[in-house]
Protein backbone atom coordinates (compact mmCIF):
# COMPACT_ATOMS: atom_id res chain seq x y z
CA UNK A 1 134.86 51.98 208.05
CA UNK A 2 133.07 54.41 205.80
CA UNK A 3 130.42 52.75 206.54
CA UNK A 4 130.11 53.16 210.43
CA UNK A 5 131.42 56.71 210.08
CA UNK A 6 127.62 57.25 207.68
CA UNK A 7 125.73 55.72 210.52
CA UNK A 8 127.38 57.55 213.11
CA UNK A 9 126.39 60.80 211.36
CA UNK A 10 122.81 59.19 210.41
CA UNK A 11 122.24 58.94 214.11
CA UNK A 12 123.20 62.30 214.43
CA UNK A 13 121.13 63.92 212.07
CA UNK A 14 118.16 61.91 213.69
CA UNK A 15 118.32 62.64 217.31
CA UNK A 16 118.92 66.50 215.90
CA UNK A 17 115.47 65.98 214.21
CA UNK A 18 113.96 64.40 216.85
CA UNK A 19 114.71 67.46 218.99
CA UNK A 20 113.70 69.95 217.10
CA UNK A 21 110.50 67.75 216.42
CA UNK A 22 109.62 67.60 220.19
CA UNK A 23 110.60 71.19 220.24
CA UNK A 24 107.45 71.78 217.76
CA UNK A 25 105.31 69.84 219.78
CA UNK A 26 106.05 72.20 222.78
CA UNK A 27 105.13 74.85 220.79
CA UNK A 28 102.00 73.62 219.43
CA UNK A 29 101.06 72.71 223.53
CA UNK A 30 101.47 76.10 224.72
CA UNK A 31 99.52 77.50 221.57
CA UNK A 32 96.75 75.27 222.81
CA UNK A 33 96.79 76.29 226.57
CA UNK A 34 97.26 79.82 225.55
CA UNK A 35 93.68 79.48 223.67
CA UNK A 36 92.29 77.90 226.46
CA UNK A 37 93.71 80.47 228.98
CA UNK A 38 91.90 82.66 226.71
CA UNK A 39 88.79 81.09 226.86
CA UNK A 40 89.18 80.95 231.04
CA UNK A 41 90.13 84.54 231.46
CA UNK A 42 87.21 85.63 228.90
CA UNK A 43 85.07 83.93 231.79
CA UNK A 44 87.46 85.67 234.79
CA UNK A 45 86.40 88.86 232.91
CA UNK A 46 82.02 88.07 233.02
CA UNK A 47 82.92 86.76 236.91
CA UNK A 48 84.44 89.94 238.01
CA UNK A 49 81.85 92.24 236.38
CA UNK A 50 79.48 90.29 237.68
CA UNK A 51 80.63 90.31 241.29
CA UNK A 52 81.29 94.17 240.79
CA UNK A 53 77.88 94.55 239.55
CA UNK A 54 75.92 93.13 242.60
CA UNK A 55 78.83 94.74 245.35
CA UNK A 56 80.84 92.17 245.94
CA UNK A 57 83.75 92.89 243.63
CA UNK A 58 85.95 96.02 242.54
CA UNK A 59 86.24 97.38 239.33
CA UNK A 60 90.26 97.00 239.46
CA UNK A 61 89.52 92.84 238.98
CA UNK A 62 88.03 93.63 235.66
CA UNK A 63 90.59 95.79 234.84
CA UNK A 64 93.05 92.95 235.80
CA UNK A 65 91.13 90.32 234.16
CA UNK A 66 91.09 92.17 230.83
CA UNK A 67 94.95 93.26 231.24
CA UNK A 68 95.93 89.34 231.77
CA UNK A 69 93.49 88.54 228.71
CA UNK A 70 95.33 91.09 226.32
CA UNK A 71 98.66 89.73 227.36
CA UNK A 72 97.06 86.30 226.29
CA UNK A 73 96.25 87.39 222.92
CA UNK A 74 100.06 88.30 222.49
CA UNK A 75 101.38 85.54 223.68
CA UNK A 76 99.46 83.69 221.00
CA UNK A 77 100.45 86.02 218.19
CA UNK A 78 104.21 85.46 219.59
CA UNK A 79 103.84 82.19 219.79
CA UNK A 80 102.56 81.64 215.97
CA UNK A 81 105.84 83.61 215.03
CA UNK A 82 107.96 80.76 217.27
CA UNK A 83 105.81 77.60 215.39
CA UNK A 84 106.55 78.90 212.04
CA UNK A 85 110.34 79.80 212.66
CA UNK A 86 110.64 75.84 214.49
CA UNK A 87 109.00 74.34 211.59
CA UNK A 88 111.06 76.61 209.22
CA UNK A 89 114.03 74.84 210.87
CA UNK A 90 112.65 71.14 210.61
CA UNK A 91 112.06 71.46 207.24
CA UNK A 92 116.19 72.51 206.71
CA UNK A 93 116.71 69.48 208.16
CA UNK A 94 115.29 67.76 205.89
CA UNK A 95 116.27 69.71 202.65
CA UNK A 96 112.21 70.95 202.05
CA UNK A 97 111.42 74.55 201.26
CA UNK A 98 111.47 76.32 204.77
CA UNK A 99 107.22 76.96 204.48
CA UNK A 100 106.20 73.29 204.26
CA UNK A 101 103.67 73.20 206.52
CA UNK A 102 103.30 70.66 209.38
CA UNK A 103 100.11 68.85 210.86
CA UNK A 104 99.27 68.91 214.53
CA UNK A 105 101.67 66.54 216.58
CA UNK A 106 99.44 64.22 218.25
CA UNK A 107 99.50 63.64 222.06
CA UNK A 108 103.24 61.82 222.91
CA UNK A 109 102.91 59.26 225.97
CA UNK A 110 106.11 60.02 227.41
CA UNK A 111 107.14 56.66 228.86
CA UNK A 112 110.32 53.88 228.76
CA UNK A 113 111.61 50.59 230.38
CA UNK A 114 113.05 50.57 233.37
CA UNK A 115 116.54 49.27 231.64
CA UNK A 116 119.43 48.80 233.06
CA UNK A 117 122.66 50.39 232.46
CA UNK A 118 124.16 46.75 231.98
CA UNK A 119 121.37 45.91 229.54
CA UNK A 120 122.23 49.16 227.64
CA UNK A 121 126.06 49.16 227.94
CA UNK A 122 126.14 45.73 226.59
CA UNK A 123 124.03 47.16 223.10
CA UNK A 124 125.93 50.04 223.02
CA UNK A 125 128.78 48.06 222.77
CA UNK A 126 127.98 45.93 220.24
CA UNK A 127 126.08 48.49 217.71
CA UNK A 128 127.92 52.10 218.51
CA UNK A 129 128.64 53.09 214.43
CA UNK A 130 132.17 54.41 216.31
CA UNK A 131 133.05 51.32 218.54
CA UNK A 132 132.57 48.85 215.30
CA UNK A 133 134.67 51.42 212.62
CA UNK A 134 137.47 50.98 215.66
CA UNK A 135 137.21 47.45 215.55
CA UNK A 136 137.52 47.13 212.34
CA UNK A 137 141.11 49.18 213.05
CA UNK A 138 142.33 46.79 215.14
CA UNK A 139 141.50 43.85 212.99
CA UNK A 140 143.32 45.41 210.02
CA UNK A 141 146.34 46.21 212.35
CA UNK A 142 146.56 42.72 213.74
CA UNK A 143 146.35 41.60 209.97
CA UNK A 144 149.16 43.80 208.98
CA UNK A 145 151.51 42.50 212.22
CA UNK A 146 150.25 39.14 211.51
CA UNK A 147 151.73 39.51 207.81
CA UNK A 148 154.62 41.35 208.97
CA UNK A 149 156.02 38.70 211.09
CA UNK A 150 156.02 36.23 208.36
CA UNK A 151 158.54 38.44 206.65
CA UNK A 152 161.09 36.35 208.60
CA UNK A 153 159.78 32.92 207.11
CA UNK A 154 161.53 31.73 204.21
CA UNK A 155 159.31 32.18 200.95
CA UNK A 156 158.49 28.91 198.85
CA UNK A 157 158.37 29.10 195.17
CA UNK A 158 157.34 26.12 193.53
CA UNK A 159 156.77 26.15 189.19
CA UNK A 160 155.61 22.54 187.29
CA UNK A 161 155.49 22.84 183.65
CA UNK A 162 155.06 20.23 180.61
CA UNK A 163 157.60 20.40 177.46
CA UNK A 164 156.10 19.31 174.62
CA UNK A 165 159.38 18.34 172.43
CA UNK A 166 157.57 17.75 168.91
CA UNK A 167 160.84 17.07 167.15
CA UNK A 168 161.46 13.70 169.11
CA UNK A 169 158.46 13.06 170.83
CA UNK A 170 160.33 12.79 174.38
CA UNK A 171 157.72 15.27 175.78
CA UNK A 172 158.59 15.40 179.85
CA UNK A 173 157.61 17.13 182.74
CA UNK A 174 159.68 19.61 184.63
CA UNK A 175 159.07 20.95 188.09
CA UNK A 176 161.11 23.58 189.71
CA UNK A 177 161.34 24.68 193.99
CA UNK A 178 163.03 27.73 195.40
CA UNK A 179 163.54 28.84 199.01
CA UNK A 180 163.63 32.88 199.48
CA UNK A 181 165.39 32.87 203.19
CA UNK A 182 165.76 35.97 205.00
CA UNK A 183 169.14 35.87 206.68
CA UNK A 184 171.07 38.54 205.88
CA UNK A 185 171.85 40.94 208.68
CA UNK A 186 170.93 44.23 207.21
CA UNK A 187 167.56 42.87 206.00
CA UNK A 188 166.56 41.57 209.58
CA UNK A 189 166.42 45.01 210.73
CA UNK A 190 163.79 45.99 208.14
CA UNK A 191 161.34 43.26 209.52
CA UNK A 192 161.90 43.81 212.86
CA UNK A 193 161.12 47.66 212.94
CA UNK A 194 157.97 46.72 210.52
CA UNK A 195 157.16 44.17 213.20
CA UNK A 196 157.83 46.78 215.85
CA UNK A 197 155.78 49.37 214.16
CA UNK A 198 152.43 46.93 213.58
CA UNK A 199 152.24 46.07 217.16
CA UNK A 200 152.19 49.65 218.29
CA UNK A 201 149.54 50.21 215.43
CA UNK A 202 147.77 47.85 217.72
CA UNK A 203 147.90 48.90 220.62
CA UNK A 204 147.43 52.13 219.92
CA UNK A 205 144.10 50.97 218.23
CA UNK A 206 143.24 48.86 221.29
CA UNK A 207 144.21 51.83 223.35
CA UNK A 208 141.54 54.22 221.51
CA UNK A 209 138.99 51.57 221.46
CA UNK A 210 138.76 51.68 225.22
CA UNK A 211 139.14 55.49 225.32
CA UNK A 212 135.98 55.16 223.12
CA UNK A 213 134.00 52.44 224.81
CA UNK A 214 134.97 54.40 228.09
CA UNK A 215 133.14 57.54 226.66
CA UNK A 216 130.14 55.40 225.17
CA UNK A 217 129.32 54.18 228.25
CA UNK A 218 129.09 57.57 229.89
CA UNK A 219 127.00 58.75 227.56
CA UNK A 220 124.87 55.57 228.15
CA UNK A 221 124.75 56.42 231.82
CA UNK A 222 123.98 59.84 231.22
CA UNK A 223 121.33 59.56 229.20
CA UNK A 224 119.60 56.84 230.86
CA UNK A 225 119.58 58.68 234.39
CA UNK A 226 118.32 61.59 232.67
CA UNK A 227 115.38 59.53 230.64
CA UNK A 228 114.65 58.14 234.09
CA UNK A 229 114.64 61.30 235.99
CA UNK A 230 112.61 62.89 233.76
CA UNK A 231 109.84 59.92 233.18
CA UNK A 232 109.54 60.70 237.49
CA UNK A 233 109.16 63.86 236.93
CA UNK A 234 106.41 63.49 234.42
CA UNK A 235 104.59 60.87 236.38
CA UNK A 236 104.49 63.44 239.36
CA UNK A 237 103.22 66.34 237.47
CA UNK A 238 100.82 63.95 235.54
CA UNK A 239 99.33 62.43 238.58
CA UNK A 240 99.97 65.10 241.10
CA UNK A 241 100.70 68.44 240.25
CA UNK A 242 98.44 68.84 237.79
CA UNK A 243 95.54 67.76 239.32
CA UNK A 244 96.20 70.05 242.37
CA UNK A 245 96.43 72.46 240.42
CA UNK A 246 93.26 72.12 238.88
CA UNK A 247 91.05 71.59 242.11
CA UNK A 248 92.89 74.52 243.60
CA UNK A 249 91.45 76.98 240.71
CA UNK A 250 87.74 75.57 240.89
CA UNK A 251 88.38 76.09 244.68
CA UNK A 252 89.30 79.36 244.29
CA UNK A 253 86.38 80.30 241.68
CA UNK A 254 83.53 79.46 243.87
CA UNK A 255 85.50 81.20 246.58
CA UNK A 256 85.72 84.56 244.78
CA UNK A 257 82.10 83.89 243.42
CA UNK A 258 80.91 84.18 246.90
CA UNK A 259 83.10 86.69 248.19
CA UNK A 260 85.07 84.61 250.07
CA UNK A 261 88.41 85.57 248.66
CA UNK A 262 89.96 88.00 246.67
CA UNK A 263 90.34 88.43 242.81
CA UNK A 264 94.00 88.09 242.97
CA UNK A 265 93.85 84.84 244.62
CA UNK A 266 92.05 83.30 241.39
CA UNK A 267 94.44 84.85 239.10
CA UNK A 268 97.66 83.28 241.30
CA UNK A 269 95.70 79.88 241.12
CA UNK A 270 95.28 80.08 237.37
CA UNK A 271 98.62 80.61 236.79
CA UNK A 272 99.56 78.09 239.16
CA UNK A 273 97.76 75.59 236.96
CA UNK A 274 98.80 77.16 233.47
CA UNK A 275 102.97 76.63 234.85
CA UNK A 276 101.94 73.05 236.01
CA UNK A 277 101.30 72.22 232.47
CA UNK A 278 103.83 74.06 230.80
CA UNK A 279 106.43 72.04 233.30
CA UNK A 280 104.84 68.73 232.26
CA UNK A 281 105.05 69.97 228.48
CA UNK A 282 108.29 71.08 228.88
CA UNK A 283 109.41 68.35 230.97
CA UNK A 284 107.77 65.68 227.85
CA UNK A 285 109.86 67.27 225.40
CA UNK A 286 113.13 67.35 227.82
CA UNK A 287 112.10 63.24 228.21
CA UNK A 288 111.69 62.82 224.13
CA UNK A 289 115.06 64.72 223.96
CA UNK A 290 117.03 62.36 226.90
CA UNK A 291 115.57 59.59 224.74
CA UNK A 292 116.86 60.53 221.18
CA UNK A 293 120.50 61.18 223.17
CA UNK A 294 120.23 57.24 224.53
CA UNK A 295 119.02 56.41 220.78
CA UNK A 296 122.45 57.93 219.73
CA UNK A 297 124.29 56.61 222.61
CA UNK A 298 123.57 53.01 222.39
CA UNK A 299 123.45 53.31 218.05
CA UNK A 300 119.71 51.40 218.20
CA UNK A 301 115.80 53.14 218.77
CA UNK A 302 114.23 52.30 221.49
CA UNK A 303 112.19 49.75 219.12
CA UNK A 304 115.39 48.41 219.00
CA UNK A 305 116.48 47.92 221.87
CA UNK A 306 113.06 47.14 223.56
CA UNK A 307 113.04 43.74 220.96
CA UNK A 308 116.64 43.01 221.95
CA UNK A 309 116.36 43.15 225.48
CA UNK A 310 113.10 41.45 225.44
C-alpha cells in the first residue's frame, strides 16, 4: 500500500520534470531563432540601404529594419532571463543549487505509436500505482469477511502430551480435544454485525476501485487524443507550414530586391516564418507534455509500454 502510494507520487514528480524539461527546451529554441532572426534582419537592414541607395527603396525600410532588429536584441536578453529562471526551477526539482547549469537539449523527434485506447486502458489497468494500492484494499477486506464468518464455526482445540511417571515407570500418553461452539444468543449478534460490517468494507472498496478505474481511463483517453492531436499537428507544420513559410520569404526577398514589392511585405513574410516555428516548437513541447501525462496515466514510459504492446 505504501508502496503504490511512493510510485504514484514518483510518477508525479517525473512527468512534473519532464514538463518543465520540455519547457527548457522551448526556451533554448526560441533563443536560437531569435539569433538567427538576428542574423536575417542584419541582412534586411544591408537590403534596404541598398535598394534606398540606387532609388528603389525608402529610407523608412531601414528605419524599420533596424527598429525590428533592436527589438530582436531584447528579446534575446529577455529570453536569457526566462532560461536561467526555467533551469533555476529544474534544478528545485531535483534538490541541486538553483545555478547548476544545464547543456543544450538536443533536437527531440516528437513522435509515438498509433496505440489504441484498448491497448492503453488494459496497461493502465494493470500498473496504475492507485488501481493496485486499491486492490490490495479489497483483498484485505475480503480476508477480514472471510475470517469473520468463521466466527460462527466451532473452534477445535486439540493438546497431546507424554507423562513421564519416574516413580513407577508407567510413563503414558495423554491427549486432550475441546470444541469452542458459538451458540449463545447474545454472542451471535456480535458475529453477525462483524460479518455485516466486512462485506460493506468490501463493497465499498469494490465501489472506489471502479470510481478509480473509471477516472484512469479518462485520463488515458485524454491524454492519448491529445498526444495524437498534437503528433498531427506537428507533422503538418513540419512538412507543410514550415516549408511555406520559408519559400514565401525567399519569394518575397528577390521580390523587394527588384522592386517588385514593398518592404513591409518581407517583414510580414519573415514573421510569418519565425511564428511557423515557434508553433512547431511550441506545439513539440505541448506533444512531450501530452506524453509525460499518458506516462502518468497508464503508470509505465512509453519504453514501457512500446515493449509491452509489442
Amino acid at each position: 500500500m505504501m508502496e503504490q502510494s511512493y510510485r504514484a507520487l514518483e510518477k508525479k514528480i517525473i512527468r512534473e520534470l519532464k514538463s518543465a524539461y520540455y519547457e527548457l527546451y522551448l526556451v533554448q529554441r526560441k533563443i536560437a531563432i531569435n539569433a538567427e532572426n538576428q542574423d536575417l534582419m542584419r541582412s534586411f537592414v544591408d537590403i534596404a540601404r541598398q535598394q534606398y541607395e540606387v532609388g528603389m527603396g525608402q529610407q523608412a525600410d531601414i528605419l524599420r529594419a533596424q527598429t525590428e532588429f533592436s527589438s530582436l536584441i531584447n528579446e534575446g536578453i529577455n529570453l536569457q532571463q526566462e532560461v536561467r529562471q526555467v533551469e533555476a526551477m529544474i534544478n528545485t526539482i531535483l534538490n541541486r543549487t538553483t545555478d547548476t547549469p544545464f547543456g543544450s537539449i538536443p533536437d527531440i523527434e516528437a513522435a509515438v505509436p498509433q496505440w489504441t485506447f484498448a491497448q492503453i486502458s488494459s496497461l493502465a489497468a494493470e500498473n496504475r500505482p492507485e488501481l493496485k494500492a486499491m486492490n490490495y484494499n479489497i483483498d484485505m477486506y475480503r480476508a477480514e469477511l472471510s475470517a469473520s464468518k468463521r466466527e460462527y464455526y466451532p473452534d477445535l482445540m486439540g493438546r497431546l502430551m507424554y507423562k513421564d511417571m519416574a516413580m513407577t515407570n508407567d510413563d503414558f500418553w495423554s491427549a486432550m480435544l475441546g470444541v469452542n461452539i458459538p451458540l449463545t444468543f447474545w454472542s451471535r449478534g456480535k458475529y453477525t454485525r462483524k460479518v455485516e460490517e466486512n462485506q460493506l468494507n468490501v463493497s465499498k472498496a469494490q465501489e472506489d476501485y471502479s470510481s478509480m478505474k473509471n477516472m484512469v481511463f479518462f485520463e488515458v483517453q485524454d491524454a492519448l487524443v491529445k498526444v495524437q492531436t498534437k503528433q498531427n499537428s506537428l507533422d503538418l507544420l513540419k512538412t507543410t507550414v514550415i516549408p511555406q513559410a520559408e519559400q514565401t520569404l525567399k519569394s518575397t526577398i528577390a521580390a523587394y530586391q527588384t522592386g517588385k514589392t514593398e518592404f513591409l511585405m518581407l517583414i510580414d513574410a519573415y514573421r510569418m516564418l519565425l511564428m511557423s516555428e515557434l508553433d512547431y516548437y511550441i506545439a513539440v513541447m505541448n506533444f512531450m507534455a501530452s506524453q509525460a501525462q499518458l506516462e502518468q496515466a497508464v503508470g509505465l514510459s512509453i519504453d514501457e509500454v512500446a515493449a509491452r504492446i509489442r
